[in-house]
PDB file of N, CA and C in Angstrom:
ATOM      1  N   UNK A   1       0.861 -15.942   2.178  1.00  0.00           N
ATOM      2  CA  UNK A   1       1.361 -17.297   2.055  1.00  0.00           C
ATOM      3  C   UNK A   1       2.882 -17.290   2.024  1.00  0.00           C
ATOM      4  N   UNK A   2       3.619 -18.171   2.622  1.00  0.00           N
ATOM      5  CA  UNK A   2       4.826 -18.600   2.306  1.00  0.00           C
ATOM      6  C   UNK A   2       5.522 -17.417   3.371  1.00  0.00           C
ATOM      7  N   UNK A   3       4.732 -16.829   5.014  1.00  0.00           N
ATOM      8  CA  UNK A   3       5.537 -16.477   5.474  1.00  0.00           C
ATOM      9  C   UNK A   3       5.565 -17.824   6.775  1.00  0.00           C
ATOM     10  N   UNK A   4       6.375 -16.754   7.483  1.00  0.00           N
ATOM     11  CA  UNK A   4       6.682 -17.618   8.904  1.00  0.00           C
ATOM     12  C   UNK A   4       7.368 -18.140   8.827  1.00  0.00           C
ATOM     13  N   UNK A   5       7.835 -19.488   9.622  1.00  0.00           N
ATOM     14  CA  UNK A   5       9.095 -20.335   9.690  1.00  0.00           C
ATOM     15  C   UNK A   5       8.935 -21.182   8.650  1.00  0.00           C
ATOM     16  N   UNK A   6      10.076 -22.082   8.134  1.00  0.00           N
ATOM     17  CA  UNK A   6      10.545 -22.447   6.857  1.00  0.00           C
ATOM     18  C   UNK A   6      11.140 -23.786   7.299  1.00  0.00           C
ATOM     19  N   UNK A   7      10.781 -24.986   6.869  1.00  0.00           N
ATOM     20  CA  UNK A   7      11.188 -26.123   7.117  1.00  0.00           C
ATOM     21  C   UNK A   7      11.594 -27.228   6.405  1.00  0.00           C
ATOM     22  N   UNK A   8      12.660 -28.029   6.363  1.00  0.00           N
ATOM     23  CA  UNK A   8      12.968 -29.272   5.243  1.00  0.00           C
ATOM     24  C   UNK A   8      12.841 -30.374   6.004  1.00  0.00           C
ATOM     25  N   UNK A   9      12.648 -31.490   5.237  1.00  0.00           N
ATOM     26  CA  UNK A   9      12.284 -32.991   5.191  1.00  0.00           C
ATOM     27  C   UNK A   9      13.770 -33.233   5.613  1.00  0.00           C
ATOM     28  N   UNK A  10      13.732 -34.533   5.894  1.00  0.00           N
ATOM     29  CA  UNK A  10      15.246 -35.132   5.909  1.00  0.00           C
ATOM     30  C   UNK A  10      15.527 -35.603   4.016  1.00  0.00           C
ATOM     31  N   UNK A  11      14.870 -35.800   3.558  1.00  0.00           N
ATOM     32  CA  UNK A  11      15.057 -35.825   2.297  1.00  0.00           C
ATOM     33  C   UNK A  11      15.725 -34.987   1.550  1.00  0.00           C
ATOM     34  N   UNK A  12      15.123 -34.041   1.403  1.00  0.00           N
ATOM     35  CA  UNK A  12      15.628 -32.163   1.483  1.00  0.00           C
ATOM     36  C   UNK A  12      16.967 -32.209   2.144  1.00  0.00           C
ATOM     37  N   UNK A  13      17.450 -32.398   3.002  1.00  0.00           N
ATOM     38  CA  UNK A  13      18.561 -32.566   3.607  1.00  0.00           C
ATOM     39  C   UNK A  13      19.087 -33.031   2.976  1.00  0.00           C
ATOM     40  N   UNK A  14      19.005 -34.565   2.438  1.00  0.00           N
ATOM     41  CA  UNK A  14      20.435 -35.269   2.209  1.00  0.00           C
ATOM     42  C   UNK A  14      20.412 -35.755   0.619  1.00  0.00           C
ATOM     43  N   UNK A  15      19.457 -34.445  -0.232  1.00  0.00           N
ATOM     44  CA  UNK A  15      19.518 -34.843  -1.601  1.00  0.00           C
ATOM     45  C   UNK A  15      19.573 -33.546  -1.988  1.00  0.00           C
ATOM     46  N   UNK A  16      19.652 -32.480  -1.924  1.00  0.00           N
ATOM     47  CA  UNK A  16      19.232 -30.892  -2.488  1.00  0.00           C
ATOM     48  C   UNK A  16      20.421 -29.830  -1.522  1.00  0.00           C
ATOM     49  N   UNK A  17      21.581 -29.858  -2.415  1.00  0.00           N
ATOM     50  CA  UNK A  17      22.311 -28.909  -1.839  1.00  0.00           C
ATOM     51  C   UNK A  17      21.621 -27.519  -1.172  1.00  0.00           C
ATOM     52  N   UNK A  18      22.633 -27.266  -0.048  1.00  0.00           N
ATOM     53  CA  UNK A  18      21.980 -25.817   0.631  1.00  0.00           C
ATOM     54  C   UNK A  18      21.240 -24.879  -0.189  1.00  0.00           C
ATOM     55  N   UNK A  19      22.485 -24.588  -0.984  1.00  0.00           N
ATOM     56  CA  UNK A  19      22.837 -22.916  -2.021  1.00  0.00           C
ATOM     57  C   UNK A  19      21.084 -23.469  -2.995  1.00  0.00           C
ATOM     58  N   UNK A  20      21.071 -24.362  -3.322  1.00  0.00           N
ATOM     59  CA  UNK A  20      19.986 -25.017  -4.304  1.00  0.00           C
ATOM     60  C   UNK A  20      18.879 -24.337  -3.422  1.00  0.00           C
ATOM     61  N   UNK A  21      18.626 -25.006  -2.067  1.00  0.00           N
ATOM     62  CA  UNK A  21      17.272 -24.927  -1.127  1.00  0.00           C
ATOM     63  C   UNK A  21      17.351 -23.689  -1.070  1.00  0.00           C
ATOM     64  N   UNK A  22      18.214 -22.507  -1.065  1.00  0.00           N
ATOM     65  CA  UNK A  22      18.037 -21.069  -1.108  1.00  0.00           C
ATOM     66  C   UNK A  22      17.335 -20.519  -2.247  1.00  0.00           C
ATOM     67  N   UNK A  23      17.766 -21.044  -3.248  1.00  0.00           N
ATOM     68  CA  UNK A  23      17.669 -20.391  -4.593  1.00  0.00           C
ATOM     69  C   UNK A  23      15.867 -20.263  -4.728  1.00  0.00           C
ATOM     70  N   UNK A  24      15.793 -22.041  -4.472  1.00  0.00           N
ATOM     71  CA  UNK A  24      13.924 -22.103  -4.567  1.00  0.00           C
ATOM     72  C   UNK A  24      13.638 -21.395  -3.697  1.00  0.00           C
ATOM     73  N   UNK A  25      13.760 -20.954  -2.375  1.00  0.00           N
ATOM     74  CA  UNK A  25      12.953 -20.427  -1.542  1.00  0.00           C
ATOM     75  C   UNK A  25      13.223 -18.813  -2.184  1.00  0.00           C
ATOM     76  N   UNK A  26      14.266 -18.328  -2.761  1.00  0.00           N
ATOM     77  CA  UNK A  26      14.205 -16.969  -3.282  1.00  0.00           C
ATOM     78  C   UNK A  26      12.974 -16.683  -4.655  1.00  0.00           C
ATOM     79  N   UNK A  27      13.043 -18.150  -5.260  1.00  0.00           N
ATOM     80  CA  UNK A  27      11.694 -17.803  -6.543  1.00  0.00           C
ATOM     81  C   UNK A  27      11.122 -17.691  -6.244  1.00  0.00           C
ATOM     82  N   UNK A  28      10.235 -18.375  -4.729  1.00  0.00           N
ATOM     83  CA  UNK A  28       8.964 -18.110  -4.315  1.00  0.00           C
ATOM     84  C   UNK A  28       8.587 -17.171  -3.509  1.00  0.00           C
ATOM     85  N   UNK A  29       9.949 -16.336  -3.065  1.00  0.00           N
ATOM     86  CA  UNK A  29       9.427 -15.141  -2.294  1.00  0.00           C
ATOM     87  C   UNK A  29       9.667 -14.086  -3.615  1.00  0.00           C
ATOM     88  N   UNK A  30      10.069 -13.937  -4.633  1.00  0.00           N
ATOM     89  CA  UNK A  30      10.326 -13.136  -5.674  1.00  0.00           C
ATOM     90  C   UNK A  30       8.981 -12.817  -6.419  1.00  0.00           C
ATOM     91  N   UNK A  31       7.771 -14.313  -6.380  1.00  0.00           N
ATOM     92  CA  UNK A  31       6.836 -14.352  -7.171  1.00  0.00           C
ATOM     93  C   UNK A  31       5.739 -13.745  -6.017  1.00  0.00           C
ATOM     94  N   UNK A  32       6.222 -13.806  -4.560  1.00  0.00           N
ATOM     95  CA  UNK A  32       5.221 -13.404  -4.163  1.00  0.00           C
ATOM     96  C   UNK A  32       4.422 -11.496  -3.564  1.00  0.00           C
ATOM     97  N   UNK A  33       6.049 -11.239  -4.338  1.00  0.00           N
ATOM     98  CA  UNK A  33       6.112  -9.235  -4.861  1.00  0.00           C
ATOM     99  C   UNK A  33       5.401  -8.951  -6.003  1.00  0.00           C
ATOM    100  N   UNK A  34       5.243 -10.508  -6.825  1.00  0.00           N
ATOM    101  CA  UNK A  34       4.399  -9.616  -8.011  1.00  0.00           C
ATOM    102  C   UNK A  34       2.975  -9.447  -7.781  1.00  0.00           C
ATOM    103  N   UNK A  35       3.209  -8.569  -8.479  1.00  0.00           N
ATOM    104  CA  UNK A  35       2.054  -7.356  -8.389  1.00  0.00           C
ATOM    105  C   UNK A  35       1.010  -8.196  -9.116  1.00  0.00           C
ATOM    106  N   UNK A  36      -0.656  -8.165  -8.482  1.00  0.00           N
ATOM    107  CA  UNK A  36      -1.676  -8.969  -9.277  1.00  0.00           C
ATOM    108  C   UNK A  36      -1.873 -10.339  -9.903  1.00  0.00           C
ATOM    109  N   UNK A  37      -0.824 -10.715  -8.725  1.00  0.00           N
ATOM    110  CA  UNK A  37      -0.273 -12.411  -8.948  1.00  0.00           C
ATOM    111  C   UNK A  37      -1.192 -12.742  -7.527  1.00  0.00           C
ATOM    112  N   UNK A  38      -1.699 -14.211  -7.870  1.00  0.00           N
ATOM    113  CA  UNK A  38      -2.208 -15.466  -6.993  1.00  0.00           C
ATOM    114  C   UNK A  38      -1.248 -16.260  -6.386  1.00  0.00           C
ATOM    115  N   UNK A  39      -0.314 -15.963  -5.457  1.00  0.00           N
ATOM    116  CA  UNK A  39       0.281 -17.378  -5.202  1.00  0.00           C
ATOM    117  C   UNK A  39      -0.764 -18.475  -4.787  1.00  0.00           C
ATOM    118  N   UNK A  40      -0.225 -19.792  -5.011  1.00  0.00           N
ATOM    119  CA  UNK A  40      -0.918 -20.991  -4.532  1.00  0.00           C
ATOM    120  C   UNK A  40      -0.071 -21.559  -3.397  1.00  0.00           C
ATOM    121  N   UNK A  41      -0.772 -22.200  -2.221  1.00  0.00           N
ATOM    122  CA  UNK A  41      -0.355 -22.683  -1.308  1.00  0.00           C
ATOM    123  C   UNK A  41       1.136 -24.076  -1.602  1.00  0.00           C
ATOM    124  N   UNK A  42       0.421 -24.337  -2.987  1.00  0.00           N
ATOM    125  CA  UNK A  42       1.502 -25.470  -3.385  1.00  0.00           C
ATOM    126  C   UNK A  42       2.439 -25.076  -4.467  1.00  0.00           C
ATOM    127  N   UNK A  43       4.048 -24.900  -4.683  1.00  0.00           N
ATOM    128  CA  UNK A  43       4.886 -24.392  -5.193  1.00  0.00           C
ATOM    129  C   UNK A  43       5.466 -26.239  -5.433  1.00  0.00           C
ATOM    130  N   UNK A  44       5.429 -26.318  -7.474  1.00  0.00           N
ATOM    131  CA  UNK A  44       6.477 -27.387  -7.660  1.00  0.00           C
ATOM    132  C   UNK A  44       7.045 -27.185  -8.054  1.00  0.00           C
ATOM    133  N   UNK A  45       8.661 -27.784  -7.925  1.00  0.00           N
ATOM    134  CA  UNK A  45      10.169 -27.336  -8.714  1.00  0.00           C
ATOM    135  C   UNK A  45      10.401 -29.185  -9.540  1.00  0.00           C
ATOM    136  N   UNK A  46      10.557 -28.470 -10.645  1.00  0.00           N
ATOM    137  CA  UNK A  46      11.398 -29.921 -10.892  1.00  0.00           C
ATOM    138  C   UNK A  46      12.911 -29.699 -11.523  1.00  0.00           C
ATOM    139  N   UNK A  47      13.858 -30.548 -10.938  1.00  0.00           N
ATOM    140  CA  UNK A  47      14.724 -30.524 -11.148  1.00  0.00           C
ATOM    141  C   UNK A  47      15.565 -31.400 -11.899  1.00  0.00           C
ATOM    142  N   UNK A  48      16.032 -30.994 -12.805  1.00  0.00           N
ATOM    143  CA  UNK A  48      16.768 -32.160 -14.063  1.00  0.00           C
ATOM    144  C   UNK A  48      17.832 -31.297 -14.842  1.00  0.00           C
ATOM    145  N   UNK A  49      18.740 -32.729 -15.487  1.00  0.00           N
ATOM    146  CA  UNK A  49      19.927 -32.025 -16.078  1.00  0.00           C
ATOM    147  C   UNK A  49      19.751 -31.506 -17.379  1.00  0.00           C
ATOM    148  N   UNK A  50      20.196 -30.888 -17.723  1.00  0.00           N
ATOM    149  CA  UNK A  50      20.367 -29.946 -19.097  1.00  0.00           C
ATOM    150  C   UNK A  50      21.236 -29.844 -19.842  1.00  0.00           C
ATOM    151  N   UNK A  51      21.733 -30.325 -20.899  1.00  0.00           N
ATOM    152  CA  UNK A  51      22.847 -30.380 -21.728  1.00  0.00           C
ATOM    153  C   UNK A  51      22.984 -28.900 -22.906  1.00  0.00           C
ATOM    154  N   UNK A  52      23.782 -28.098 -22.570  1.00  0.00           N
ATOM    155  CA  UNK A  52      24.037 -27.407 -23.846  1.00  0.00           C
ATOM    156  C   UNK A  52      25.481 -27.638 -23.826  1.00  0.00           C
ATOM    157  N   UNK A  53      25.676 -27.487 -25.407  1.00  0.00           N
ATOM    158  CA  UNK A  53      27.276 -27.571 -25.955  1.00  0.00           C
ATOM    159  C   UNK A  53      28.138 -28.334 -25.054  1.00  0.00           C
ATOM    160  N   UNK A  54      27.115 -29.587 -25.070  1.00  0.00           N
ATOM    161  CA  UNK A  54      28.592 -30.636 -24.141  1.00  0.00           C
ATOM    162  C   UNK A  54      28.764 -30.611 -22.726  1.00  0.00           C
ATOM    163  N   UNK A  55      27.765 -28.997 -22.073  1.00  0.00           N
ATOM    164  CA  UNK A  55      27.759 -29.428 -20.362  1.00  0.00           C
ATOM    165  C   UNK A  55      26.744 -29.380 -19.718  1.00  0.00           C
ATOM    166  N   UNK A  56      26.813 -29.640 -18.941  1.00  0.00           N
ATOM    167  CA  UNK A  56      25.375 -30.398 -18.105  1.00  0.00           C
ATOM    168  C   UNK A  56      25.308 -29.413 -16.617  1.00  0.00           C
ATOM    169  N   UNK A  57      23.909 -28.851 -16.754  1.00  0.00           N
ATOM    170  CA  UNK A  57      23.363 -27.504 -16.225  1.00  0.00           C
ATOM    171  C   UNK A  57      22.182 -28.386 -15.312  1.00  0.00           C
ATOM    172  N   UNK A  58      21.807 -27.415 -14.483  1.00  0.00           N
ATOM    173  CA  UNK A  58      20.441 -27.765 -13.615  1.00  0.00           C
ATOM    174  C   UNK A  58      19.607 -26.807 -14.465  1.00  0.00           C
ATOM    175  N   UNK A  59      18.465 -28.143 -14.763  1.00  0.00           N
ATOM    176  CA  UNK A  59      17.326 -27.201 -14.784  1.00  0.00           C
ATOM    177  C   UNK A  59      16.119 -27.184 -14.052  1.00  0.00           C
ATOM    178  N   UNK A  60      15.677 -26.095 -13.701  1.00  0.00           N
ATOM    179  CA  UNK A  60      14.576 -26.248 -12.685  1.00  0.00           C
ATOM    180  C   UNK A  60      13.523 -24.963 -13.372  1.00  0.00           C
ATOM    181  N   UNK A  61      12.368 -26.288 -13.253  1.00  0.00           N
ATOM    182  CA  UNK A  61      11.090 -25.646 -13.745  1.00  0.00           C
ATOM    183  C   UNK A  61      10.424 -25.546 -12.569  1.00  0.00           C
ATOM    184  N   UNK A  62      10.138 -24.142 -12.448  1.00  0.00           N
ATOM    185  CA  UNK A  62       8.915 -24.025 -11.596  1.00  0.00           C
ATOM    186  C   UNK A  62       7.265 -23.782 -11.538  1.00  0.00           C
ATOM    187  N   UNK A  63       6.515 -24.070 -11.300  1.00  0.00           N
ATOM    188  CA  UNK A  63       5.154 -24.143 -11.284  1.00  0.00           C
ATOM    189  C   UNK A  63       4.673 -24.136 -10.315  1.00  0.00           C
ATOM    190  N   UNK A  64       3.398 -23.447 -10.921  1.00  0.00           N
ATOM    191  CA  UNK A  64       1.481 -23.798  -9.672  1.00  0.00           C
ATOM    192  C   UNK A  64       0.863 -24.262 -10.475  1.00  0.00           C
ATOM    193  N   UNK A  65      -0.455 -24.505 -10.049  1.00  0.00           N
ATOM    194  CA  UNK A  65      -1.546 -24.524 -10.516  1.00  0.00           C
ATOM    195  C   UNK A  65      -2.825 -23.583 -10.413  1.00  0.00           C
ATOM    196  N   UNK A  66      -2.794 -22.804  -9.340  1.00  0.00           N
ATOM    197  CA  UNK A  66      -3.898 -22.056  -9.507  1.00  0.00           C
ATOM    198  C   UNK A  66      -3.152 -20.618  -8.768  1.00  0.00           C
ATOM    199  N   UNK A  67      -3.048 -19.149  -9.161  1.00  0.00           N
ATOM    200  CA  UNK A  67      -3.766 -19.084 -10.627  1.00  0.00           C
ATOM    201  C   UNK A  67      -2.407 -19.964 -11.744  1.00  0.00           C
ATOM    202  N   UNK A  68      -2.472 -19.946 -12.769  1.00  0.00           N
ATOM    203  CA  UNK A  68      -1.338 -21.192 -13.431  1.00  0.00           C
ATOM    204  C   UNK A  68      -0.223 -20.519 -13.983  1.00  0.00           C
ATOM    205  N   UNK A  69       0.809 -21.040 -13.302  1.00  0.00           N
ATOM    206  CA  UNK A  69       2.535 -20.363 -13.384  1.00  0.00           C
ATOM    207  C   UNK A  69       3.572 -21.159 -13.906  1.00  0.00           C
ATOM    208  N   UNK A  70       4.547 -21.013 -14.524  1.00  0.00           N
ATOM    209  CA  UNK A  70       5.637 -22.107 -14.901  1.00  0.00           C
ATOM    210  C   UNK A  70       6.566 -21.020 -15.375  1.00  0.00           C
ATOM    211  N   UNK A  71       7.639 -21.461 -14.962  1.00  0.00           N
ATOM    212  CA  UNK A  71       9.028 -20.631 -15.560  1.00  0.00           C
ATOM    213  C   UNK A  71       9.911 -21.352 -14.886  1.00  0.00           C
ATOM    214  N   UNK A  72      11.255 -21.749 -16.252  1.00  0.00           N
ATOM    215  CA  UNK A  72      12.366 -22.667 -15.876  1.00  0.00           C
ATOM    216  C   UNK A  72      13.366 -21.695 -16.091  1.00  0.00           C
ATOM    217  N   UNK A  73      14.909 -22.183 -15.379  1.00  0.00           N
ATOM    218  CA  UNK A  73      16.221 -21.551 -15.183  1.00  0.00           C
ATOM    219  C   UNK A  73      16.777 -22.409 -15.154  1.00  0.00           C
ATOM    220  N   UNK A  74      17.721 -22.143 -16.036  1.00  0.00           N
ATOM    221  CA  UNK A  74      19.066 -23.081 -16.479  1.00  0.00           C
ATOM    222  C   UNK A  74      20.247 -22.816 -15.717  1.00  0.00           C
ATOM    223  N   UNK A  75      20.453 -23.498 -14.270  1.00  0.00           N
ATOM    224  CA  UNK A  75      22.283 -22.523 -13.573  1.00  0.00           C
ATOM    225  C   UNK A  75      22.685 -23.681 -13.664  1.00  0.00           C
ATOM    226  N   UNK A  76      24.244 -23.232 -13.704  1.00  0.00           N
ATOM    227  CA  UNK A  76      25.568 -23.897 -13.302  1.00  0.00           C
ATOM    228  C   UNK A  76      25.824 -23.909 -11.958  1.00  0.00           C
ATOM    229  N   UNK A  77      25.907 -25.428 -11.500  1.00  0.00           N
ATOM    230  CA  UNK A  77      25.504 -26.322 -10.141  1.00  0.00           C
ATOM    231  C   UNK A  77      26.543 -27.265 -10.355  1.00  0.00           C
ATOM    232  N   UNK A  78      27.524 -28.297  -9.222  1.00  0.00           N
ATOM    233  CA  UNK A  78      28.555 -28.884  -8.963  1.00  0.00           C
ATOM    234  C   UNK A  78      27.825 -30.102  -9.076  1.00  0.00           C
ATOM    235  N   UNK A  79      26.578 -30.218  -8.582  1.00  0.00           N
ATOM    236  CA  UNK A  79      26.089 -31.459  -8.332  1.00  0.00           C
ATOM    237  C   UNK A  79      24.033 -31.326  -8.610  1.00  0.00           C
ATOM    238  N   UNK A  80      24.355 -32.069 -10.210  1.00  0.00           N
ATOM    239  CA  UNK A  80      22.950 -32.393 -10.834  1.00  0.00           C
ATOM    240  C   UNK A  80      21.908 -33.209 -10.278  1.00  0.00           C
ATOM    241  N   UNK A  81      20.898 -33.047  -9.945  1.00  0.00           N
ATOM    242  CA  UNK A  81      19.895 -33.704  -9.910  1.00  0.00           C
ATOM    243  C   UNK A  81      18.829 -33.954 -10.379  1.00  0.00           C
ATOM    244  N   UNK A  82      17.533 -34.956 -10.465  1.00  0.00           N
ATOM    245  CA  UNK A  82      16.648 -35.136 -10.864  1.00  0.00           C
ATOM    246  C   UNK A  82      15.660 -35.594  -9.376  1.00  0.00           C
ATOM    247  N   UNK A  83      15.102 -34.236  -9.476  1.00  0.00           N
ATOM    248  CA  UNK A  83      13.515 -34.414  -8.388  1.00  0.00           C
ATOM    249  C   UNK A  83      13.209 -33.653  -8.693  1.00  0.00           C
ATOM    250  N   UNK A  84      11.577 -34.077  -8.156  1.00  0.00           N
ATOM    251  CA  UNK A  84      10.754 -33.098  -7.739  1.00  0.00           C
ATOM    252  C   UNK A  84      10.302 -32.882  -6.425  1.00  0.00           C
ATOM    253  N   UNK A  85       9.994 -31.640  -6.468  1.00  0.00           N
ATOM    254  CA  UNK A  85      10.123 -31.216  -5.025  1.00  0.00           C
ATOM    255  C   UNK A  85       8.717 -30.492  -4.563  1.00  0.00           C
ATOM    256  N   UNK A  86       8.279 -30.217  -3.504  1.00  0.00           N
ATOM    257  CA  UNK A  86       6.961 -29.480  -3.474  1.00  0.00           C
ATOM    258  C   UNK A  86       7.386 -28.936  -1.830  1.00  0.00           C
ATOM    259  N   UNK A  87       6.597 -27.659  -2.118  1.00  0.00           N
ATOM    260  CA  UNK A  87       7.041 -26.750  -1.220  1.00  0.00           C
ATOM    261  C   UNK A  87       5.479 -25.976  -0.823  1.00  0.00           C
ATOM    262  N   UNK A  88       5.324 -26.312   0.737  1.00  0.00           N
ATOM    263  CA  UNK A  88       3.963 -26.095   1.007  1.00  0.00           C
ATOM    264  C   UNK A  88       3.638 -25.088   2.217  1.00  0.00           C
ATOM    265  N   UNK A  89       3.003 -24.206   1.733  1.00  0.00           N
ATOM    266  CA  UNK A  89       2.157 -23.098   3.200  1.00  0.00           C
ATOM    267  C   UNK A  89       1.647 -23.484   4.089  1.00  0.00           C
ATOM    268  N   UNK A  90       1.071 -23.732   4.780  1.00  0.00           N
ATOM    269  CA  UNK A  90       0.480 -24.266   5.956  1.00  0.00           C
ATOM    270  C   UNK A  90       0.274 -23.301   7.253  1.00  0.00           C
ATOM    271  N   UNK A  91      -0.858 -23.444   7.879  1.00  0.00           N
ATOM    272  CA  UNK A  91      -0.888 -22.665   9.084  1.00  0.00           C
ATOM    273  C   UNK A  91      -1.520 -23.635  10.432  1.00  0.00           C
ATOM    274  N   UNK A  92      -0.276 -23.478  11.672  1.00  0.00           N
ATOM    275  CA  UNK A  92      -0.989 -24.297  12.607  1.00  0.00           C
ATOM    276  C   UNK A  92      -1.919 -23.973  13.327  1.00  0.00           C
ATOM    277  N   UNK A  93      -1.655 -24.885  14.154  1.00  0.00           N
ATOM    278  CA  UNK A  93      -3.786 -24.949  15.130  1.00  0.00           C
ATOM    279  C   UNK A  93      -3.673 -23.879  15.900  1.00  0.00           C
ATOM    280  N   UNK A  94      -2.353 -22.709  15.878  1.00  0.00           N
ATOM    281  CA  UNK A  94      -2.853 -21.531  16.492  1.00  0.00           C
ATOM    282  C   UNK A  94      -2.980 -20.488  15.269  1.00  0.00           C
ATOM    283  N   UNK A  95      -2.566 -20.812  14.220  1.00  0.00           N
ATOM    284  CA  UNK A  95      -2.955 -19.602  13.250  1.00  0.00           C
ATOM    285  C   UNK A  95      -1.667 -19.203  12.650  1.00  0.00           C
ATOM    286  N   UNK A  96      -0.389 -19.779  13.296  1.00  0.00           N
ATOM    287  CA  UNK A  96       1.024 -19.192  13.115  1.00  0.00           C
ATOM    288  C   UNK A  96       1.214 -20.105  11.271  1.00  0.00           C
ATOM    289  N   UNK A  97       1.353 -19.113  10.311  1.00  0.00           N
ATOM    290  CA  UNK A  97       2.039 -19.553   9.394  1.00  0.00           C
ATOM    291  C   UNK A  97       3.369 -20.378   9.106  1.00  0.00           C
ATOM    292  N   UNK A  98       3.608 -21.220   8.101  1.00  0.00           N
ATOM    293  CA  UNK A  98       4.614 -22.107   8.005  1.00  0.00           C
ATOM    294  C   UNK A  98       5.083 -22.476   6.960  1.00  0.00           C
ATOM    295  N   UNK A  99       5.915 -23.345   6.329  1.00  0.00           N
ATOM    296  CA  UNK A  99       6.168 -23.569   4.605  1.00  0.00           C
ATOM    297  C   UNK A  99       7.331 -24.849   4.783  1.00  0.00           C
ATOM    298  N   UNK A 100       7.097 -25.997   4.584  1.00  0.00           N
ATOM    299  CA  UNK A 100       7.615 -26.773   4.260  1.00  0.00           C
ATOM    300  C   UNK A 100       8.142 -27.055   2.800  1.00  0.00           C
ATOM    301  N   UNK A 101       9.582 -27.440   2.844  1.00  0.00           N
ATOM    302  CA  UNK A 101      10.122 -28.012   1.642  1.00  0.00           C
ATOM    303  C   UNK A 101      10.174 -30.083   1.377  1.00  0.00           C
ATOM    304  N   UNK A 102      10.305 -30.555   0.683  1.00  0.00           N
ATOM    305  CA  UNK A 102      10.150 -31.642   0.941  1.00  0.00           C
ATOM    306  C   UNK A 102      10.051 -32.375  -1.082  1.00  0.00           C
ATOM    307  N   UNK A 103      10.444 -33.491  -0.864  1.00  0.00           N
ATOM    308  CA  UNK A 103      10.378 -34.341  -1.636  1.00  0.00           C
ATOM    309  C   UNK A 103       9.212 -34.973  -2.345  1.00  0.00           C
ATOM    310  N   UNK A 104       8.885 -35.049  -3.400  1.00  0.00           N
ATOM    311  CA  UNK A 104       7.732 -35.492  -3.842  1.00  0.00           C
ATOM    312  C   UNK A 104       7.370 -36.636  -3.170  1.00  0.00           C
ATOM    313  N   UNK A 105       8.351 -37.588  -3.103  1.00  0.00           N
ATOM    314  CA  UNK A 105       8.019 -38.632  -2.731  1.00  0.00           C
ATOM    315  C   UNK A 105       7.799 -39.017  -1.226  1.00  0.00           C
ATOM    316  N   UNK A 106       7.897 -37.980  -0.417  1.00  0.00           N
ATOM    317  CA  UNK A 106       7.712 -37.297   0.928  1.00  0.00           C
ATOM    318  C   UNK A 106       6.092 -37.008   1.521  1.00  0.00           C
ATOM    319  N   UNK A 107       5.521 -36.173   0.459  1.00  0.00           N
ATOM    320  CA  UNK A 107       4.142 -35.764   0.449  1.00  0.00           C
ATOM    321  C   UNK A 107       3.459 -37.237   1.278  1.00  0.00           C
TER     322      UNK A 107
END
């Protein structure tokens, strides 16, 4: 799961800095080395601000559901947001694998 070509929404485009759309696509190829791990076809990030000591951080929680995963990271980012995002495997009508990024509200 989660090989082949790699694709964004126009949404994805014009709300989710580059360096950001890298970062997620690095958690989900990071989770998919571990050893005796399930990835799931559906990868969610949510993204929101984070306040410690007065400054305001991205935080992004990531999750599945099956088998069931969650782990958040707190970075220092120029420009905060709040989405969620879902990031999906897919294989076309010849068999060629695929992975879309995209906006919840996209789905």
């Amino acid at each position: 799961m989660f090989n082949g070509k790699r694709y964004i929404t126009r949404g994805i485009k014009e709300n989710i800095r580059v360096d950001m759309q890298i970062y997620m696509w690095k958690l989900i190829d990071k989770l998919k080395r571990k050893e005796n791990f399930q990835l799931d076809y559906l990868q969610v990030f949510k993204l929101e601000p984070k306040k410690i000591d007065g400054l305001t951080f991205q935080k992004i929680i990531h999750k599945q559901e099956v088998e069931p995963y969650s782990d958040t990271k707190i970075v220092s980012v120029s420009d905060i947001v709040s989405k969620k995002i879902f990031v999906i495997s897919s294989t076309d009508e010849e068999g060629q694998e695929y992975s879309t990024m995209m906006l919840s509200n996209e789905y």
